[in-house]
PDB file of N, CA and C in Angstrom:
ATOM      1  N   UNK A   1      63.077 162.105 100.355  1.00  0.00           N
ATOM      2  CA  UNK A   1      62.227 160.927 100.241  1.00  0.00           C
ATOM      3  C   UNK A   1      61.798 160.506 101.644  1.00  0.00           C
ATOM      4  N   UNK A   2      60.677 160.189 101.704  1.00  0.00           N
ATOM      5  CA  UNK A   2      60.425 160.180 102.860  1.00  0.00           C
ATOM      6  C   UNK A   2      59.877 158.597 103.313  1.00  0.00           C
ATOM      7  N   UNK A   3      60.507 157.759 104.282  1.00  0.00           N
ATOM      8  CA  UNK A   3      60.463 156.400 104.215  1.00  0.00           C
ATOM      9  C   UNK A   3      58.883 155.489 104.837  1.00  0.00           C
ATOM     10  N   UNK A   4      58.549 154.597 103.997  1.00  0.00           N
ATOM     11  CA  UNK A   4      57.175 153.839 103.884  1.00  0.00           C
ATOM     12  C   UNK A   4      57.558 153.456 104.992  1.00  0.00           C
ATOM     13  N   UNK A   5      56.270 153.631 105.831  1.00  0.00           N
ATOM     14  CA  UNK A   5      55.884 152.804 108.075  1.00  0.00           C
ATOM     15  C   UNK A   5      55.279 151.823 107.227  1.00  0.00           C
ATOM     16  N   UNK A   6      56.032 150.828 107.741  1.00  0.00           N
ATOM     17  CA  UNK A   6      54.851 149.625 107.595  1.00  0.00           C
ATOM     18  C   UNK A   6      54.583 149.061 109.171  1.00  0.00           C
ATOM     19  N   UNK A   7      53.615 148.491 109.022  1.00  0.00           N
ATOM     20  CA  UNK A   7      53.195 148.227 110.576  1.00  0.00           C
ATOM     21  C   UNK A   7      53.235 146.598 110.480  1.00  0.00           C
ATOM     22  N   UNK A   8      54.139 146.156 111.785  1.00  0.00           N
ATOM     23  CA  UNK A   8      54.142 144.606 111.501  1.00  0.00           C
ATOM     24  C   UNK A   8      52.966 144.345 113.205  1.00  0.00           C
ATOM     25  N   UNK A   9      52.408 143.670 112.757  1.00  0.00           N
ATOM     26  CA  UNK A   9      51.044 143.083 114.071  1.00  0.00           C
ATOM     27  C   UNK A   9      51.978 141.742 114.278  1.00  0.00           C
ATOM     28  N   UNK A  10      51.283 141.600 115.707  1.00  0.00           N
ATOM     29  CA  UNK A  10      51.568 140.100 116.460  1.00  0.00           C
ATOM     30  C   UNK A  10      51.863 140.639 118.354  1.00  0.00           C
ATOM     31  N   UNK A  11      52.665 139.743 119.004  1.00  0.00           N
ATOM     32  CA  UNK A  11      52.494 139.956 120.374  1.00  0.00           C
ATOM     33  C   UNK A  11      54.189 140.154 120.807  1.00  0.00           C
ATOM     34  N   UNK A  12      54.182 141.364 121.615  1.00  0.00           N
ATOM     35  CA  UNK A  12      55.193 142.333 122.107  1.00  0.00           C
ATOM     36  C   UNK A  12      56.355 141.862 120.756  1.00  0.00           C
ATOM     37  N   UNK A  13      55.954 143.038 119.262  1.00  0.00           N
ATOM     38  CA  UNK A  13      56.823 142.963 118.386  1.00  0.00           C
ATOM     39  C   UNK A  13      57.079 144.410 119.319  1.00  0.00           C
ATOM     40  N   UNK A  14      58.818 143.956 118.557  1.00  0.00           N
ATOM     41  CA  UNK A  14      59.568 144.838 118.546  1.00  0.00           C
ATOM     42  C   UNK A  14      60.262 146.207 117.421  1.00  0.00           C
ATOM     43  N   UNK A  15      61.044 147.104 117.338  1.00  0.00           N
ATOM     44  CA  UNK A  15      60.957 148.153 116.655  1.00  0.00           C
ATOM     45  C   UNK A  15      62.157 147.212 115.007  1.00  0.00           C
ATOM     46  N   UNK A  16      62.856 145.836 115.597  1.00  0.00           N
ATOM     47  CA  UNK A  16      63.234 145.012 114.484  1.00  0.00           C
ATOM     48  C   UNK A  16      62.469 143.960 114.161  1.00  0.00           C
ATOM     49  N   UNK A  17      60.900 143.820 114.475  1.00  0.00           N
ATOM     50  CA  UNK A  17      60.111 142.863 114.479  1.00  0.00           C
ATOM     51  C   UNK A  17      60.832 141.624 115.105  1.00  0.00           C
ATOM     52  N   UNK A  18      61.363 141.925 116.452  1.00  0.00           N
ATOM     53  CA  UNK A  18      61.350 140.649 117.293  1.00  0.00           C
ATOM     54  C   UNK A  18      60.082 140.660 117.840  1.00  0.00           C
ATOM     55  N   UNK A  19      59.781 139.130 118.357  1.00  0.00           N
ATOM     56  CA  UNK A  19      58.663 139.388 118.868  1.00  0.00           C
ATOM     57  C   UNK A  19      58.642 138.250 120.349  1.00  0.00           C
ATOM     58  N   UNK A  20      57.420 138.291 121.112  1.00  0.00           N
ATOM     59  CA  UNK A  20      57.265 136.855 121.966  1.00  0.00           C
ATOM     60  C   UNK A  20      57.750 135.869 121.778  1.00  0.00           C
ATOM     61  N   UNK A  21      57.597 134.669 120.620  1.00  0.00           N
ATOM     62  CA  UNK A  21      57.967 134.023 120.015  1.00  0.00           C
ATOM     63  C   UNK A  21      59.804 133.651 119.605  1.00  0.00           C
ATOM     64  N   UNK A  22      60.487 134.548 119.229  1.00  0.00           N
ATOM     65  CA  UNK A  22      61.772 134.636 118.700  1.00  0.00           C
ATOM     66  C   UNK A  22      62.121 135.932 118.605  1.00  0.00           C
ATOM     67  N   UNK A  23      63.280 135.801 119.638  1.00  0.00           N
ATOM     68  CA  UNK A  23      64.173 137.333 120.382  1.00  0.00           C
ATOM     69  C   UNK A  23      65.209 137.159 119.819  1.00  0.00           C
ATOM     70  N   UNK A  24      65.856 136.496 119.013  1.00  0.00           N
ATOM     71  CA  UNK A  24      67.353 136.198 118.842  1.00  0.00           C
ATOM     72  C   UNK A  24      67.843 137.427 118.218  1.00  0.00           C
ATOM     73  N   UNK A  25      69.024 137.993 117.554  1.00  0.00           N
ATOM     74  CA  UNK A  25      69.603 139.352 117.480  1.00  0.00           C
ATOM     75  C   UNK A  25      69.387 138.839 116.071  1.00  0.00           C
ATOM     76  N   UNK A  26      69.273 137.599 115.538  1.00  0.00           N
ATOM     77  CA  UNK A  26      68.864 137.412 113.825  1.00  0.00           C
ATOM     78  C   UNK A  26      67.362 137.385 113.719  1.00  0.00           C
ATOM     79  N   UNK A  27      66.424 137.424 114.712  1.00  0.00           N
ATOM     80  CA  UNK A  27      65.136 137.044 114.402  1.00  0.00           C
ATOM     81  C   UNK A  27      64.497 138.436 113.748  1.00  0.00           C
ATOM     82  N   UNK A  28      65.000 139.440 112.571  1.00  0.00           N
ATOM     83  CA  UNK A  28      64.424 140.304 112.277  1.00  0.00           C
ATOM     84  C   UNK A  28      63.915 140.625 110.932  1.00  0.00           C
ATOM     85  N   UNK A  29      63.469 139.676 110.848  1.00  0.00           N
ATOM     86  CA  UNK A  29      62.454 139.522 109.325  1.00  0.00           C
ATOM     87  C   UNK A  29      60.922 139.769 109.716  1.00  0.00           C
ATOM     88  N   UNK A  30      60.170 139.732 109.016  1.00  0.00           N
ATOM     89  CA  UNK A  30      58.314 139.658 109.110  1.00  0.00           C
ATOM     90  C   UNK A  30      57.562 139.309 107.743  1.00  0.00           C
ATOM     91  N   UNK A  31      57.055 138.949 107.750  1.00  0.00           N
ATOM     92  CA  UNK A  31      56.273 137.858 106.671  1.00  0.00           C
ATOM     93  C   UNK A  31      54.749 138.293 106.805  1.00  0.00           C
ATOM     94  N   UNK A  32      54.855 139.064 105.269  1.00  0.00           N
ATOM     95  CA  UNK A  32      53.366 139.615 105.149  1.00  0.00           C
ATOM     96  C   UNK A  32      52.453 138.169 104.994  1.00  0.00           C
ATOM     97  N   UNK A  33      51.308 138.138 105.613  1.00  0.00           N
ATOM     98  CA  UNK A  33      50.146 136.821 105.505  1.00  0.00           C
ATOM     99  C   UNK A  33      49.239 136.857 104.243  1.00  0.00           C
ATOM    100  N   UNK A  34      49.141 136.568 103.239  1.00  0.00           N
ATOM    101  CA  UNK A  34      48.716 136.384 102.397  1.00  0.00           C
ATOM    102  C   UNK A  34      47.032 136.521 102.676  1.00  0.00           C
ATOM    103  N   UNK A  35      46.533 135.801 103.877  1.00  0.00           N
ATOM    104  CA  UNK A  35      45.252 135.869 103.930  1.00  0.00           C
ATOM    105  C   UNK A  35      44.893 136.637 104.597  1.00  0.00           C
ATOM    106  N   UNK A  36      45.246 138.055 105.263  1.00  0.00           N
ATOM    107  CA  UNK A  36      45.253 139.458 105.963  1.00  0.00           C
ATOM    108  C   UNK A  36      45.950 140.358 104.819  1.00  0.00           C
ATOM    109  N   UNK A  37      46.407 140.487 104.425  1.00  0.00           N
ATOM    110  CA  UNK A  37      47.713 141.126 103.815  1.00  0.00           C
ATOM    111  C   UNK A  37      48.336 141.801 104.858  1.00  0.00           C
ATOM    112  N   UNK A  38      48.798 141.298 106.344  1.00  0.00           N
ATOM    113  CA  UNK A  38      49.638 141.944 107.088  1.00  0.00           C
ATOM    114  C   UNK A  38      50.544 141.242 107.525  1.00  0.00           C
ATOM    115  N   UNK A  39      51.962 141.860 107.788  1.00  0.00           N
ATOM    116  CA  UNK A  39      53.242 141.527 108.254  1.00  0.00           C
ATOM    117  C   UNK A  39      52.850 141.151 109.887  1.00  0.00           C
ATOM    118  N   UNK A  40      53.497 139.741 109.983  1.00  0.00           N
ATOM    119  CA  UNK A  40      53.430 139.089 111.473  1.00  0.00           C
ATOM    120  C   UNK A  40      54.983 138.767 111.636  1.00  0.00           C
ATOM    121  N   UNK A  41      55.734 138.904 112.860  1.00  0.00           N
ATOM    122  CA  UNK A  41      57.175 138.262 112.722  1.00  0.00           C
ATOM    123  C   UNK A  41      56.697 136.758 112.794  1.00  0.00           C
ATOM    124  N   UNK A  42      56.047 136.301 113.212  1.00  0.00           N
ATOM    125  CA  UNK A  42      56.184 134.693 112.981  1.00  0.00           C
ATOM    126  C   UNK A  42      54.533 134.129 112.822  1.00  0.00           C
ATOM    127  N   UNK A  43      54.504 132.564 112.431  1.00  0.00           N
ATOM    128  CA  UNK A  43      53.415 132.123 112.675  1.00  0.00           C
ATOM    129  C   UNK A  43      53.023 131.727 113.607  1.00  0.00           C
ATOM    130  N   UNK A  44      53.317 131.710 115.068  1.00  0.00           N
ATOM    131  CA  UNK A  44      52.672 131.839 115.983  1.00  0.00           C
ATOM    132  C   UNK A  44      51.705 133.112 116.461  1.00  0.00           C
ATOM    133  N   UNK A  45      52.224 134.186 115.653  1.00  0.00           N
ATOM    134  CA  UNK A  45      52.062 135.813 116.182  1.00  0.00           C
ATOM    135  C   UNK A  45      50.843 135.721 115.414  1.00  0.00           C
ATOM    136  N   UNK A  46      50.439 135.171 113.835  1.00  0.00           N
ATOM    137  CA  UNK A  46      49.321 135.270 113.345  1.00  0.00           C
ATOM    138  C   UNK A  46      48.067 134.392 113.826  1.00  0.00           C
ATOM    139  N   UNK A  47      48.788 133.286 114.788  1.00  0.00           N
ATOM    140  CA  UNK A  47      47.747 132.787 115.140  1.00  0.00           C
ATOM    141  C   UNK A  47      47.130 133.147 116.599  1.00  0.00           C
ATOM    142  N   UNK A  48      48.033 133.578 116.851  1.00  0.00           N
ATOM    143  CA  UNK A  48      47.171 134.512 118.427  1.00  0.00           C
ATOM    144  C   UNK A  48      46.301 135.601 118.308  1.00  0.00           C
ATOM    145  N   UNK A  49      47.055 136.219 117.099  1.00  0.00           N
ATOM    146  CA  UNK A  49      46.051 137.611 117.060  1.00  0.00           C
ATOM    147  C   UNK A  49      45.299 137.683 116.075  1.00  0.00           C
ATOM    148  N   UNK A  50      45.039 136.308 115.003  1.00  0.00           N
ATOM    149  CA  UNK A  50      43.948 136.249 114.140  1.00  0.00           C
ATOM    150  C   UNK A  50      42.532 135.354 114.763  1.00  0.00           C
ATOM    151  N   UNK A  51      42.011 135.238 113.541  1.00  0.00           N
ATOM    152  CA  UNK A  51      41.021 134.373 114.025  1.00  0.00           C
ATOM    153  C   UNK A  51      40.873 133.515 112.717  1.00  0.00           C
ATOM    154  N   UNK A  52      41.981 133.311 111.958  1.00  0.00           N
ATOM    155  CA  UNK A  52      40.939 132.541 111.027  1.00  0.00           C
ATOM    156  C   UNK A  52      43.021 131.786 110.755  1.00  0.00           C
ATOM    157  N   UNK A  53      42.670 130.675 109.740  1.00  0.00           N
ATOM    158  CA  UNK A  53      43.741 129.703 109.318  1.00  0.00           C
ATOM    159  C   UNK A  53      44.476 130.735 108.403  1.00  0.00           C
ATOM    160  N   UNK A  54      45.948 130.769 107.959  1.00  0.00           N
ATOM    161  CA  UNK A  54      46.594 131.028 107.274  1.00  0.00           C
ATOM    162  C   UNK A  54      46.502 130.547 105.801  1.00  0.00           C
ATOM    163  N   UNK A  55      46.721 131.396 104.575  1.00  0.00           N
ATOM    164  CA  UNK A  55      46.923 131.277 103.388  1.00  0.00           C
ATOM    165  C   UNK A  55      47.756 131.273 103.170  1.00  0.00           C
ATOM    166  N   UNK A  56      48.562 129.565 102.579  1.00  0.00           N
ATOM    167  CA  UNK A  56      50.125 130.377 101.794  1.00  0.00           C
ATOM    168  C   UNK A  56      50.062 130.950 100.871  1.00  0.00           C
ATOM    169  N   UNK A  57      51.467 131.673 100.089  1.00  0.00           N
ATOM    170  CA  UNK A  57      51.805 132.124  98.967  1.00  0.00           C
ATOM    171  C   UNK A  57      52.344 130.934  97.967  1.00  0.00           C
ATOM    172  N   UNK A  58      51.728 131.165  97.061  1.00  0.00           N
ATOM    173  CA  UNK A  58      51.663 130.165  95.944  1.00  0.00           C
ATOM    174  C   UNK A  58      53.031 130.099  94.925  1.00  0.00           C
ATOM    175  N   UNK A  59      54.121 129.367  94.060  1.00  0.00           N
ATOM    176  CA  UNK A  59      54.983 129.748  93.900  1.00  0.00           C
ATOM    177  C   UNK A  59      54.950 130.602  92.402  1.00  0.00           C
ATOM    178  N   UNK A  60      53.775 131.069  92.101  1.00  0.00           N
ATOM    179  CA  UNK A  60      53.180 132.134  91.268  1.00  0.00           C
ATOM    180  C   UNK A  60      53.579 133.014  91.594  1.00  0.00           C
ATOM    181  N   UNK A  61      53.285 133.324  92.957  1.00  0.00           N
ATOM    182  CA  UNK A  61      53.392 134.552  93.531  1.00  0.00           C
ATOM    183  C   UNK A  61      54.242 135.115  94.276  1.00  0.00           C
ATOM    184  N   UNK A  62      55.617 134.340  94.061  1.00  0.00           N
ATOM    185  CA  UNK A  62      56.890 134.215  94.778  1.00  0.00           C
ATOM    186  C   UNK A  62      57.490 135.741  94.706  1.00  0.00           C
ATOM    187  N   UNK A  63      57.243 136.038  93.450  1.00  0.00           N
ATOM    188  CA  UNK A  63      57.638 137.799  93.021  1.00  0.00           C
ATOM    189  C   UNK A  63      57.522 138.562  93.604  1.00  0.00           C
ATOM    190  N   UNK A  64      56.222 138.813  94.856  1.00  0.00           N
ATOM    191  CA  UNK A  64      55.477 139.571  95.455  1.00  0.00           C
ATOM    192  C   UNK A  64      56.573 140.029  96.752  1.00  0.00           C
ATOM    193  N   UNK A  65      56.119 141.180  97.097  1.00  0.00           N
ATOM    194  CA  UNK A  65      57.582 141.866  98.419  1.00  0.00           C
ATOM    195  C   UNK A  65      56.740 141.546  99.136  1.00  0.00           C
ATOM    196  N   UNK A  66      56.946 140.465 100.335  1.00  0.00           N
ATOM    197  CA  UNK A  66      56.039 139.671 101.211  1.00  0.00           C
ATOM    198  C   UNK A  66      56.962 139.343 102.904  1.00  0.00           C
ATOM    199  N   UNK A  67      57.998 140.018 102.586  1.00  0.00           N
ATOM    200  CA  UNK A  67      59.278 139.884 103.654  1.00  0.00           C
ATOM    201  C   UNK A  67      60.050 141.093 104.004  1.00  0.00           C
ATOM    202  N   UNK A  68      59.985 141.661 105.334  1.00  0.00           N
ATOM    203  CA  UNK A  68      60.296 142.955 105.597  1.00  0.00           C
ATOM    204  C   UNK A  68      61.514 142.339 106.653  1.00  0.00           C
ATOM    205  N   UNK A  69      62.550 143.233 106.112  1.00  0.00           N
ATOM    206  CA  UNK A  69      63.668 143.312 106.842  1.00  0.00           C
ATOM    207  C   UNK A  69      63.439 144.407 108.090  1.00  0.00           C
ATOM    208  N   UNK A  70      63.671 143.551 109.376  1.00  0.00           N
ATOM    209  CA  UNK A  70      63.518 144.881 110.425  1.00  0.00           C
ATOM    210  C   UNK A  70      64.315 145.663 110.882  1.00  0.00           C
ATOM    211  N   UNK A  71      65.651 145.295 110.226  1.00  0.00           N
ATOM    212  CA  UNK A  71      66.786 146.381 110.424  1.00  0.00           C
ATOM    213  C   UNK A  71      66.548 147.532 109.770  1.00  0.00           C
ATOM    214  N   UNK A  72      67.041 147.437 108.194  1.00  0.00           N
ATOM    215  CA  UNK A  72      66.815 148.212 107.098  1.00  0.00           C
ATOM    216  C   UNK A  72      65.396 148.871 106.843  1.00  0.00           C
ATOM    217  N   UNK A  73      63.895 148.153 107.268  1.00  0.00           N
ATOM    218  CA  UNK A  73      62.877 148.227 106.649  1.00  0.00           C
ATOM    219  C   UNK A  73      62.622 148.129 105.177  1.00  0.00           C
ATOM    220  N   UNK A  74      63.417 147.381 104.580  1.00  0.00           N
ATOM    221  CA  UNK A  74      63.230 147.423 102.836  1.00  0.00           C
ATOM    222  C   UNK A  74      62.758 145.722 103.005  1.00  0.00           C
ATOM    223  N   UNK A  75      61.923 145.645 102.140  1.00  0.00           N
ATOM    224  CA  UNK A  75      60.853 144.656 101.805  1.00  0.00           C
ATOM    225  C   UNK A  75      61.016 143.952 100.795  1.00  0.00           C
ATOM    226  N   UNK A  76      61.180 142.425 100.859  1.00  0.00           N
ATOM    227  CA  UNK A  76      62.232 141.759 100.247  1.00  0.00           C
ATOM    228  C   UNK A  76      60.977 140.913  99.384  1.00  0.00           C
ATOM    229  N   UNK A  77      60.991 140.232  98.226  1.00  0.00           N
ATOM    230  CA  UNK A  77      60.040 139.292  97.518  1.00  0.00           C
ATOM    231  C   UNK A  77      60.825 138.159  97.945  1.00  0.00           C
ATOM    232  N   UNK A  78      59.960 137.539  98.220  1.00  0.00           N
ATOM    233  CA  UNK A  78      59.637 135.961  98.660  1.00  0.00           C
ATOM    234  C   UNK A  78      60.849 135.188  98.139  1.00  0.00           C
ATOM    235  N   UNK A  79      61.145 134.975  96.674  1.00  0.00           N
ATOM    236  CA  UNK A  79      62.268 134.694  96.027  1.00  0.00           C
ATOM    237  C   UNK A  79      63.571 135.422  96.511  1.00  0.00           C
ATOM    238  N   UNK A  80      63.584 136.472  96.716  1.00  0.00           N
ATOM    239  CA  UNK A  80      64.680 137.083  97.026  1.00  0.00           C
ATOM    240  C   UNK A  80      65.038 136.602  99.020  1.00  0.00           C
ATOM    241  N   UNK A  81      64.086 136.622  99.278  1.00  0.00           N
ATOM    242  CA  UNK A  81      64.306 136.109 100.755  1.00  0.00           C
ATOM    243  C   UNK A  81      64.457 134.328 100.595  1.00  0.00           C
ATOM    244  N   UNK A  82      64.493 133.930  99.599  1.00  0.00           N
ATOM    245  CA  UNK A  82      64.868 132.515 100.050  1.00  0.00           C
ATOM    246  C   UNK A  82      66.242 132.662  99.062  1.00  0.00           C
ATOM    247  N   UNK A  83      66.523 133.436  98.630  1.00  0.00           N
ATOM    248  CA  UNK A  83      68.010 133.037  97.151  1.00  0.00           C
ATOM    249  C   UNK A  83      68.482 134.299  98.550  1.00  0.00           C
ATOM    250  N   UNK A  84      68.126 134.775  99.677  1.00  0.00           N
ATOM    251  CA  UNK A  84      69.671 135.811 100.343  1.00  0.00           C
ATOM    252  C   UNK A  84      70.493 134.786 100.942  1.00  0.00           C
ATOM    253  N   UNK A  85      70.748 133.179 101.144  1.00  0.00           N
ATOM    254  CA  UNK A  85      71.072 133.075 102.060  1.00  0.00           C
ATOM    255  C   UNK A  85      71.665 133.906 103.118  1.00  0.00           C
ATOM    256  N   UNK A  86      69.994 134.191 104.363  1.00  0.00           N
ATOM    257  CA  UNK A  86      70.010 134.713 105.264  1.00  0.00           C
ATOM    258  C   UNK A  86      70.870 135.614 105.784  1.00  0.00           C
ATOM    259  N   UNK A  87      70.511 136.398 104.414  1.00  0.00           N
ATOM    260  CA  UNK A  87      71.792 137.948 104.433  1.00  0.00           C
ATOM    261  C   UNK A  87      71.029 138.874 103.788  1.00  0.00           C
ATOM    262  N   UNK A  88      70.570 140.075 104.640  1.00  0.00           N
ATOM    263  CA  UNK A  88      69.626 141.249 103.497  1.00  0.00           C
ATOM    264  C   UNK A  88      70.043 141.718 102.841  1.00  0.00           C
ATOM    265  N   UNK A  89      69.666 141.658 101.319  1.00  0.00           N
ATOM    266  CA  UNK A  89      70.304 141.976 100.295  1.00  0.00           C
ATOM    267  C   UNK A  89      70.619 143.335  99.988  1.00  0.00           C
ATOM    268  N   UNK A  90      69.714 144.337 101.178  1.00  0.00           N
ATOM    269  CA  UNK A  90      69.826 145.550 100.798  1.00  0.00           C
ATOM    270  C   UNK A  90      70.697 146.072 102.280  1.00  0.00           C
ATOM    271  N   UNK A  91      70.925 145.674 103.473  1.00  0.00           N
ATOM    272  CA  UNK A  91      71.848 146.551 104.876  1.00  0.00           C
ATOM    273  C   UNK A  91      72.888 144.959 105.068  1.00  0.00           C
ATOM    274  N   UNK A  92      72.687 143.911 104.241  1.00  0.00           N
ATOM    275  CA  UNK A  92      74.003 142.758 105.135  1.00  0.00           C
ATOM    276  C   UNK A  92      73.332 142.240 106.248  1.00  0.00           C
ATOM    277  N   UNK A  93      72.363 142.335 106.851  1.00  0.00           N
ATOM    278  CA  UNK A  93      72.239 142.124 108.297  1.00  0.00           C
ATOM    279  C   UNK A  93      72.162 140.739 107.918  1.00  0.00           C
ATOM    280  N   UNK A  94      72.139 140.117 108.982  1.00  0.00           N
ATOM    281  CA  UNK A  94      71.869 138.427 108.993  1.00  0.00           C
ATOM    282  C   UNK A  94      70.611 138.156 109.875  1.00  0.00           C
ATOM    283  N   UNK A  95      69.676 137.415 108.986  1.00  0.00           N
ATOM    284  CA  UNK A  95      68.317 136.829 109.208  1.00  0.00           C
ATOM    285  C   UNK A  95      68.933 135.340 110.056  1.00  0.00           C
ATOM    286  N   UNK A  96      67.914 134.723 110.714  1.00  0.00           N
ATOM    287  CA  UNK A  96      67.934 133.741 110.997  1.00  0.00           C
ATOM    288  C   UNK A  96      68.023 132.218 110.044  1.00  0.00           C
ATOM    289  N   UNK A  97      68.730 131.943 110.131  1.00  0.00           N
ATOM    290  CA  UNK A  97      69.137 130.612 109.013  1.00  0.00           C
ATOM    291  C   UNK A  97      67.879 129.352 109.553  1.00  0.00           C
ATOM    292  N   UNK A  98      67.423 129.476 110.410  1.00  0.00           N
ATOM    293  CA  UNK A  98      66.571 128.511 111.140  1.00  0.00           C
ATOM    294  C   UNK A  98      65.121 128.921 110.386  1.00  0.00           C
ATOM    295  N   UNK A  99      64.955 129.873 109.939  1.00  0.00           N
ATOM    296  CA  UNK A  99      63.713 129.946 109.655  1.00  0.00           C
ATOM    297  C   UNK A  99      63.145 129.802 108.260  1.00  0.00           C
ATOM    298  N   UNK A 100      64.438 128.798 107.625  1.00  0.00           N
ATOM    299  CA  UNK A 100      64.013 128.201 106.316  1.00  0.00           C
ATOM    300  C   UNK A 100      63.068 126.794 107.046  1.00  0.00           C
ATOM    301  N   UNK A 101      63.003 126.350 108.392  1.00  0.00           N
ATOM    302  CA  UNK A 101      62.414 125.016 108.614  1.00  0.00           C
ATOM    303  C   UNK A 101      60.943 125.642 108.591  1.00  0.00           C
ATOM    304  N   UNK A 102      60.750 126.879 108.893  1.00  0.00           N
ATOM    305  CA  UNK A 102      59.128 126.724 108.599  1.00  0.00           C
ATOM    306  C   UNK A 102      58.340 127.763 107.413  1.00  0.00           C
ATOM    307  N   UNK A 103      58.903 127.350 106.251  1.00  0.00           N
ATOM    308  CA  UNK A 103      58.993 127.706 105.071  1.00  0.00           C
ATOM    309  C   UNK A 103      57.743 127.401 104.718  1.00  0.00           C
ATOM    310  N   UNK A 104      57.201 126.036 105.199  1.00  0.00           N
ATOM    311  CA  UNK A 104      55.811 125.316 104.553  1.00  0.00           C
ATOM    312  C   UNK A 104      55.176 125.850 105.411  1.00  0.00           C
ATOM    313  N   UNK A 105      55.246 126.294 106.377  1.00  0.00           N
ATOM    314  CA  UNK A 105      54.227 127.438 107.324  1.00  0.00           C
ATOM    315  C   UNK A 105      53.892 128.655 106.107  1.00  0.00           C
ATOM    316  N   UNK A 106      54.789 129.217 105.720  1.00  0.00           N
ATOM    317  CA  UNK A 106      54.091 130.290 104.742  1.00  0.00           C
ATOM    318  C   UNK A 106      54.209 130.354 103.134  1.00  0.00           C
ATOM    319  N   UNK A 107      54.406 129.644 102.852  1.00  0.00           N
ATOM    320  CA  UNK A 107      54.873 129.268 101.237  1.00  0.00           C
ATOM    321  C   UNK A 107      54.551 127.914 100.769  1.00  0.00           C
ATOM    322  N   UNK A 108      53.649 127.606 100.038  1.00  0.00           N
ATOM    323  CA  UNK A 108      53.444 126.612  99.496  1.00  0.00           C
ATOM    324  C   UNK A 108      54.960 126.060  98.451  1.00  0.00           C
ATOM    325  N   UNK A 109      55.008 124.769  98.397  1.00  0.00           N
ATOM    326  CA  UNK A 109      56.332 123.942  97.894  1.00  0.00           C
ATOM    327  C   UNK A 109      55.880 123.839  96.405  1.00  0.00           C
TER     328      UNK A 109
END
């Protein structure tokens, strides 16, 4: 089997989607943008290298694999990245617990 590249965009990401923004040894999640359909590690990263406002995800569309683990690379649905407390459900690694505060950055309530 041969494993899906996904490409995460934004400024000096890294090979665990750290990026400019947040280096921490938990900062390795990425959050596909709803209004690109591309993985940014944060919302600062989409707003430097886009040009247009962000779309959230609606809680319709919570189902959708919209969250890439950058350890593992397995791609988590929206629901499942908010029910891991900040534990990948598929390698254990630990996500950043801080980055439930900007939840309303990409997910509508």
């Amino acid at each position: 089997m041969t494993e899906k590249l996904i490409t995460v965009s934004g400024v000096e990401v890294g090979s665990k989607t750290k990026c400019k923004h947040y280096r921490s040894s938990k900062d390795i999640i990425a959050i596909k943008f709803k209004c690109c359909d591309t993985y940014y590690p944060c919302h600062s990263c989409h707003e430097e290298v886009t040009d247009h406002a962000p779309i959230l995800w609606s809680p319709e569309e919570w189902n959708t694999k919209a969250v890439l683990c950058g350890e593992c690379k397995n791609e988590l649905t929206i629901l499942q990245y908010m029910n891991c407390q900040s534990v990948c459900p598929h390698c254990q690694s630990s996500f950043n617990p801080g980055c439930q505060n900007h939840y309303h950055m990409y997910f509508q309530g």
